[in-house]
N, C-alpha and C. Protein backbone atom coordinates (compact mmCIF):
# COMPACT_ATOMS: atom_id res chain seq x y z
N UNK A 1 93.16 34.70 240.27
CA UNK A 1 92.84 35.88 239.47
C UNK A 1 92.09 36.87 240.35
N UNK A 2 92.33 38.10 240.49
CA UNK A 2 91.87 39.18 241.52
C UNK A 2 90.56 39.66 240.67
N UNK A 3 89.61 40.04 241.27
CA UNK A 3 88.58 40.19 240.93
C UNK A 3 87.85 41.11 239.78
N UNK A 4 89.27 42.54 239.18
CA UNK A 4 89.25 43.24 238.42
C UNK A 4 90.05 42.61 237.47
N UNK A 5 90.29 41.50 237.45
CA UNK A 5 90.87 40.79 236.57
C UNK A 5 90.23 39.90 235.27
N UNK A 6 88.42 39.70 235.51
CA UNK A 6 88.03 38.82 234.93
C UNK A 6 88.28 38.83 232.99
N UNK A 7 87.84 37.83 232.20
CA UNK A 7 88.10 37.79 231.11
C UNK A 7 86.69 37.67 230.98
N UNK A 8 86.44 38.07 229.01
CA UNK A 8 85.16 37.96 229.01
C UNK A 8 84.16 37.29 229.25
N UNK A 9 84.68 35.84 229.17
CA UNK A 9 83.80 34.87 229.08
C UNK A 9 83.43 34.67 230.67
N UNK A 10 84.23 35.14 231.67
CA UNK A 10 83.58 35.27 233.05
C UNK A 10 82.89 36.63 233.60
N UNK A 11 83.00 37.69 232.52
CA UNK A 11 82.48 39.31 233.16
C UNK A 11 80.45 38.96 233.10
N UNK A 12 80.25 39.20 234.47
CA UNK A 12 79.15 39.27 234.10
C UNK A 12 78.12 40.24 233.40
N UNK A 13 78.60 41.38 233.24
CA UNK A 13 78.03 42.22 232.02
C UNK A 13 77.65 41.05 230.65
N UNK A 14 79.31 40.75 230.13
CA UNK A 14 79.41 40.62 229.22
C UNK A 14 78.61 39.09 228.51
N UNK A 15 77.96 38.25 229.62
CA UNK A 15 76.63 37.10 229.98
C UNK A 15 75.60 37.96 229.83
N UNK A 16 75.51 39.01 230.42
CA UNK A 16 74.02 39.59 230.62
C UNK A 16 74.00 40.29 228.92
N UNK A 17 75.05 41.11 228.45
CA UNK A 17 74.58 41.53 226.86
C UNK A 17 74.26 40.45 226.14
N UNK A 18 75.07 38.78 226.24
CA UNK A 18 75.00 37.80 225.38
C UNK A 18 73.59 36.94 225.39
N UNK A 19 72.71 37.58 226.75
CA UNK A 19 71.95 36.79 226.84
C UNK A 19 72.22 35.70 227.83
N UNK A 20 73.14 35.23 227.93
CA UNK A 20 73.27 34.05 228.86
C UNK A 20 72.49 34.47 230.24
N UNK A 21 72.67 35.60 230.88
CA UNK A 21 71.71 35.87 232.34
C UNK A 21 70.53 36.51 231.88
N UNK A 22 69.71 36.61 232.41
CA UNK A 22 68.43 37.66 232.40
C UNK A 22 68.60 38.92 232.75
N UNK A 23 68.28 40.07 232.37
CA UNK A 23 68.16 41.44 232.83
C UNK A 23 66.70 41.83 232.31
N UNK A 24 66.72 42.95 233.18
CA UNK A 24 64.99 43.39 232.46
C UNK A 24 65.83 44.72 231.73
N UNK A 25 65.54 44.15 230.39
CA UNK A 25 66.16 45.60 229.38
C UNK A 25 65.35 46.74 229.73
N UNK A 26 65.59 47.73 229.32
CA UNK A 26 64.57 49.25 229.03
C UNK A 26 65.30 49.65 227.70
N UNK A 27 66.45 49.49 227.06
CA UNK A 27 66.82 49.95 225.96
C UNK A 27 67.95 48.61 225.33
N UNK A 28 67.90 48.81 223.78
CA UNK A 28 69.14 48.01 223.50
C UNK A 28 69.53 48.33 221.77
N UNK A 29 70.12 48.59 221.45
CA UNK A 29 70.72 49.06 220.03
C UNK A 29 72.03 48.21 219.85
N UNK A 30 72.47 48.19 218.68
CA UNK A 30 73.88 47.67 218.46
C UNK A 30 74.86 48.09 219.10
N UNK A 31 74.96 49.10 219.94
CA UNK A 31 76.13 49.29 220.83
C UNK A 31 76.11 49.03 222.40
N UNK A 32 74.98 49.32 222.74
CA UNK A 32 75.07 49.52 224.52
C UNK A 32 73.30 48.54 224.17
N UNK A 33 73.29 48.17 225.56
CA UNK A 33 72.06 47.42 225.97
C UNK A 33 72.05 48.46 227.76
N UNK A 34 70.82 48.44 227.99
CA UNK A 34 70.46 49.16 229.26
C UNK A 34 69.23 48.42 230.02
N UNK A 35 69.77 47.76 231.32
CA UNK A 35 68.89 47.47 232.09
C UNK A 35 68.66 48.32 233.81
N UNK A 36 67.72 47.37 234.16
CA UNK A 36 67.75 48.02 235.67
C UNK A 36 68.38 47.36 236.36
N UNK A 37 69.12 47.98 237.63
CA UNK A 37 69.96 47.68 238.32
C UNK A 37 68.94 46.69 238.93
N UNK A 38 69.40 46.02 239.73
CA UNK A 38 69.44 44.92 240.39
C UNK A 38 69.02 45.49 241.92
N UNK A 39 69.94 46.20 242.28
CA UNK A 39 69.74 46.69 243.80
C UNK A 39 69.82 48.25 244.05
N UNK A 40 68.43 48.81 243.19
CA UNK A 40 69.14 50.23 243.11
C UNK A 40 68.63 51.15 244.09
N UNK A 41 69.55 52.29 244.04
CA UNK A 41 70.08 53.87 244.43
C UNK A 41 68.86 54.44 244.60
N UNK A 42 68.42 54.26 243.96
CA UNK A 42 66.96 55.56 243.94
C UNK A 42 65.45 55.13 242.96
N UNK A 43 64.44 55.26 242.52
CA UNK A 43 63.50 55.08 241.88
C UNK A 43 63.53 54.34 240.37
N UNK A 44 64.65 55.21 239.41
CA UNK A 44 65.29 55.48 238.74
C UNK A 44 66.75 55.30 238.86
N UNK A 45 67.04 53.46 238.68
CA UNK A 45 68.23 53.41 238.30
C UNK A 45 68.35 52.28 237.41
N UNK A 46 68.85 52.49 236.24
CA UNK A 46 69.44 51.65 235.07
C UNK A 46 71.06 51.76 234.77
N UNK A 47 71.08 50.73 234.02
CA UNK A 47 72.39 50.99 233.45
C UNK A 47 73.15 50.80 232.42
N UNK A 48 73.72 51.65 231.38
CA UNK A 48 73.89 51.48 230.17
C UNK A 48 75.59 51.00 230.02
N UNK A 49 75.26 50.25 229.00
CA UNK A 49 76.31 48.78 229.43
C UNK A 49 76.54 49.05 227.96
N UNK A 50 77.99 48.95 227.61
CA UNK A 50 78.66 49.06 225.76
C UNK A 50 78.75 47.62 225.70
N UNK A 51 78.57 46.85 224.49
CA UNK A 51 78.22 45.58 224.33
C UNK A 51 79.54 45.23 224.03
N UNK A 52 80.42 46.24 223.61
CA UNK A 52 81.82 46.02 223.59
C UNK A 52 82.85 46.08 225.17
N UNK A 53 83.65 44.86 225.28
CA UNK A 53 83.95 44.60 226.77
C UNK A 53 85.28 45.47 226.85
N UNK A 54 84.77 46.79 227.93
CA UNK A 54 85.92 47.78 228.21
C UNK A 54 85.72 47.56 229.67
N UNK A 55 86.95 47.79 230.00
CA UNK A 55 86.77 47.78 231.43
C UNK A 55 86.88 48.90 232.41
N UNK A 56 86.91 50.07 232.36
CA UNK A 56 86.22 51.56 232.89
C UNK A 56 86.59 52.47 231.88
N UNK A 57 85.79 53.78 232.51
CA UNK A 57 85.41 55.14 231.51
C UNK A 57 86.69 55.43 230.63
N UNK A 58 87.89 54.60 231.04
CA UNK A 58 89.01 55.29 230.52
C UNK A 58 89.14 54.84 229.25
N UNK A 59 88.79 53.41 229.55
CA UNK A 59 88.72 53.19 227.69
C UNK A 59 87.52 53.20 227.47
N UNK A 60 86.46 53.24 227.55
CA UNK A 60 85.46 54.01 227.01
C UNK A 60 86.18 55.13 226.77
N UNK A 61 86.34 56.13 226.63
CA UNK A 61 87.12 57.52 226.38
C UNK A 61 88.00 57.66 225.35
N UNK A 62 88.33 56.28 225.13
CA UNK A 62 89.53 56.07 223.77
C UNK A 62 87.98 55.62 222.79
N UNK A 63 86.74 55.89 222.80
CA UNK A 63 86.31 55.90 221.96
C UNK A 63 85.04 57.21 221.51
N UNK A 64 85.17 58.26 221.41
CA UNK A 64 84.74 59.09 221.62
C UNK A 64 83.41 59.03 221.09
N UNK A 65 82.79 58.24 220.03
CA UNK A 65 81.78 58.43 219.83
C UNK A 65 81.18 57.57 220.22
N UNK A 66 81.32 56.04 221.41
CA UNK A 66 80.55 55.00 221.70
C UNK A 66 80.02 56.35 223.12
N UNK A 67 81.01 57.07 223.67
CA UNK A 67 80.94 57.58 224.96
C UNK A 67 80.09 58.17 224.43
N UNK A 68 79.53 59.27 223.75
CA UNK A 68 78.62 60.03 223.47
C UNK A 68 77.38 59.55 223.60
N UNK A 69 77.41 58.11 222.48
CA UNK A 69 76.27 57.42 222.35
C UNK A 69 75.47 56.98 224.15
N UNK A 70 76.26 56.54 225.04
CA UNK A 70 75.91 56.37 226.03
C UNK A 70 75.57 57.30 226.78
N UNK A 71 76.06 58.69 226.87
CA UNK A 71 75.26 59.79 227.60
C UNK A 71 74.01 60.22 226.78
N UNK A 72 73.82 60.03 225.50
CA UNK A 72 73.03 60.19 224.78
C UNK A 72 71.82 59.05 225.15
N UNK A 73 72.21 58.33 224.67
CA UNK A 73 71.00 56.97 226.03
C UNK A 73 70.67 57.11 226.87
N UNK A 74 71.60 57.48 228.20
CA UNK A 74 71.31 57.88 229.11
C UNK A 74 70.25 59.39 229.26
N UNK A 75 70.14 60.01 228.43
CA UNK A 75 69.39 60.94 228.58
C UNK A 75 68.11 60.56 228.16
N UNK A 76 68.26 60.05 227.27
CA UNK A 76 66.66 59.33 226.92
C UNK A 76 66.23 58.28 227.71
N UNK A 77 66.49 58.06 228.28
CA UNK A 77 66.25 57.25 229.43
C UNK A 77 65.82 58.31 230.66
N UNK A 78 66.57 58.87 230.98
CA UNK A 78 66.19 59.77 232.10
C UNK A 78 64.73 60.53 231.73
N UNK A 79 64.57 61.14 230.44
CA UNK A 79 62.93 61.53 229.56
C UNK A 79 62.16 60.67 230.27
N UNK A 80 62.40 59.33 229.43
CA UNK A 80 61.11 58.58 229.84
C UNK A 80 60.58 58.11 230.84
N UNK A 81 61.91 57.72 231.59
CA UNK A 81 61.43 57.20 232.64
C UNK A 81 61.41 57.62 234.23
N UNK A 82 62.00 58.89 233.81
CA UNK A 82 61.83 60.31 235.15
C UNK A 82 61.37 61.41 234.40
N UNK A 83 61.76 62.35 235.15
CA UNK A 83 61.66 63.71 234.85
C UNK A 83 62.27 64.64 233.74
N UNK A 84 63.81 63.59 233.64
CA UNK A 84 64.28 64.55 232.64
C UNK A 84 65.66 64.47 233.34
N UNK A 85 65.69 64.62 234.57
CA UNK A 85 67.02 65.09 235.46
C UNK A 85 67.28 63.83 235.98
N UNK A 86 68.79 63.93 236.06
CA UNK A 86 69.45 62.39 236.32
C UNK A 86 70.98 62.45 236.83
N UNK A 87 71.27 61.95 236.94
CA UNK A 87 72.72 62.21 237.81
C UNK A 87 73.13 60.68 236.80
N UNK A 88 74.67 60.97 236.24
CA UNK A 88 75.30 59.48 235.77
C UNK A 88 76.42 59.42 236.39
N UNK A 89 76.47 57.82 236.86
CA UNK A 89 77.91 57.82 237.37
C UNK A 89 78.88 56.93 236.60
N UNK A 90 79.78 56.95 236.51
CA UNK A 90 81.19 55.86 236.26
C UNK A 90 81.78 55.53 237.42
N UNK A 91 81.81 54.57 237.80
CA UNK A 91 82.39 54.23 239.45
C UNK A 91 84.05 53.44 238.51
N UNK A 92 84.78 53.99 238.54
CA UNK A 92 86.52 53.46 238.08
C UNK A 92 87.15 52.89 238.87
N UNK A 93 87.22 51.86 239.18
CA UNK A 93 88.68 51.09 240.08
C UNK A 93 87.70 50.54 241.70
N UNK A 94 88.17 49.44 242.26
CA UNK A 94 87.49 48.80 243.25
C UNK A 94 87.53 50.39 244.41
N UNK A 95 88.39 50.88 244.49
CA UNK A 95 88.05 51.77 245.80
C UNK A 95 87.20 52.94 245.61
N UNK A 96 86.78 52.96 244.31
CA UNK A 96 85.88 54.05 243.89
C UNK A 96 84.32 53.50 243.96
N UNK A 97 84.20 52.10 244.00
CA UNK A 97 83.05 51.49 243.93
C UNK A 97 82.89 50.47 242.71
N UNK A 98 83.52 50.43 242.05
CA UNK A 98 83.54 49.22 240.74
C UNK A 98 83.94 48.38 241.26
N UNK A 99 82.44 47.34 240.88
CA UNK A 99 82.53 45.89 241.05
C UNK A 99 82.31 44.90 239.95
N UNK A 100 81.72 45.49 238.99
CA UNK A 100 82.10 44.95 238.14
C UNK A 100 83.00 45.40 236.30
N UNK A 101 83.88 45.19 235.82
CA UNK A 101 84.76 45.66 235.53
C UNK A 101 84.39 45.30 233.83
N UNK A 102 83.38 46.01 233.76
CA UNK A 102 82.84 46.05 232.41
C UNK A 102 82.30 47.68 232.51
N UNK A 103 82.99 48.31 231.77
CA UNK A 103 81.78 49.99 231.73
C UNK A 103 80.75 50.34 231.83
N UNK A 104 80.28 50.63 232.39
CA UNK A 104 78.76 51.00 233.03
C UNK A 104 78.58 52.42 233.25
N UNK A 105 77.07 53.09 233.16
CA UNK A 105 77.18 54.02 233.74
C UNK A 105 75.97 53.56 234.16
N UNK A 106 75.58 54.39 235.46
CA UNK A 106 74.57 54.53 236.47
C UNK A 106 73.77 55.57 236.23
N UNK A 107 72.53 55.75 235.97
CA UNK A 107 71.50 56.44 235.67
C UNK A 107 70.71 56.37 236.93
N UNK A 108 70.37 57.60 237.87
CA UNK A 108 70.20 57.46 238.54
C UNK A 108 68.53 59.16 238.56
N UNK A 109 67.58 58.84 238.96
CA UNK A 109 66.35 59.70 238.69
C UNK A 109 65.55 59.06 239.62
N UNK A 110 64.06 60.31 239.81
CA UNK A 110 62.88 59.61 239.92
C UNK A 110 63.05 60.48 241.76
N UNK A 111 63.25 60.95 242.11
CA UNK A 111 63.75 61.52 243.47
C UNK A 111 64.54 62.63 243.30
N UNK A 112 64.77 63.29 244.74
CA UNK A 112 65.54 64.46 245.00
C UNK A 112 67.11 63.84 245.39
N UNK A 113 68.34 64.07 244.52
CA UNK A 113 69.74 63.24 245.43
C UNK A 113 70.40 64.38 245.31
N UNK A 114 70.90 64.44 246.45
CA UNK A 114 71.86 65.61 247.43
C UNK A 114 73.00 65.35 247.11
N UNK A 115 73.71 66.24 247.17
CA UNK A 115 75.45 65.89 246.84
C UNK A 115 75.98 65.33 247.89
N UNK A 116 76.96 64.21 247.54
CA UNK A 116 77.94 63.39 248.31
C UNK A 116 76.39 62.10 248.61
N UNK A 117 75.39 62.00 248.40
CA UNK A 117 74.19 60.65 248.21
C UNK A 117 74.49 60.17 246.66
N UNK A 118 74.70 58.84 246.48
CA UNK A 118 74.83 58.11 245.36
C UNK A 118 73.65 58.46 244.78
């Protein structure tokens, strides 16, 4: 099985919403749960994770109001825990940077990031 291939019961997102791994939350509601990255980008990086298992922005996108809800998180997140200003990413498909193949976005604050710097 190729690595963008996993099923739920092996995505590790989809362990970390169930509880089975540890994350250090900062947010969690009935749709998306948001922790901190693991190895992050800048001062300010979390990541808001749909508790429902999609596997990039595209289907996120076939749901127009979970997508909202998550830039909407994401902004409240960026309030509290920066400045306000935040850069989000969707990394789509292994050559774009997705490694793991559950929807994510990257919240990224807390510093100055230059264009073409993650």
């Amino acid at each position: 099985m190729s690595t963008d291939q996993h099923t739920e019961t092996e995505c590790v997102f989809c362990r970390i919403v169930g509880g089975e791994i540890p994350s250090e939350r900062v947010h969690e509601d009935d749709q998306v749960i948001a922790f901190k990255d693991l190895a992050p980008k800048a001062p300010v990086h979390v990541l808001v994770v749909p508790r429902a298992h999609l596997r990039d922005v595209r289907e996120l996108s076939e749901d127009p109001e979970l997508l909202a809800h998550v830039t909407r998180v994401a902004g409240r997140l960026a309030d509290d825990l920066a400045d306000g200003e935040f850069r989000l990413i969707f990394n789509t498909g292994a050559s774009a940077g997705q490694t793991v193949f559950h929807v994510h976005a990257h919240v990224l604050a807390g510093t100055q990031l230059t264009e073409g710097q993650m």
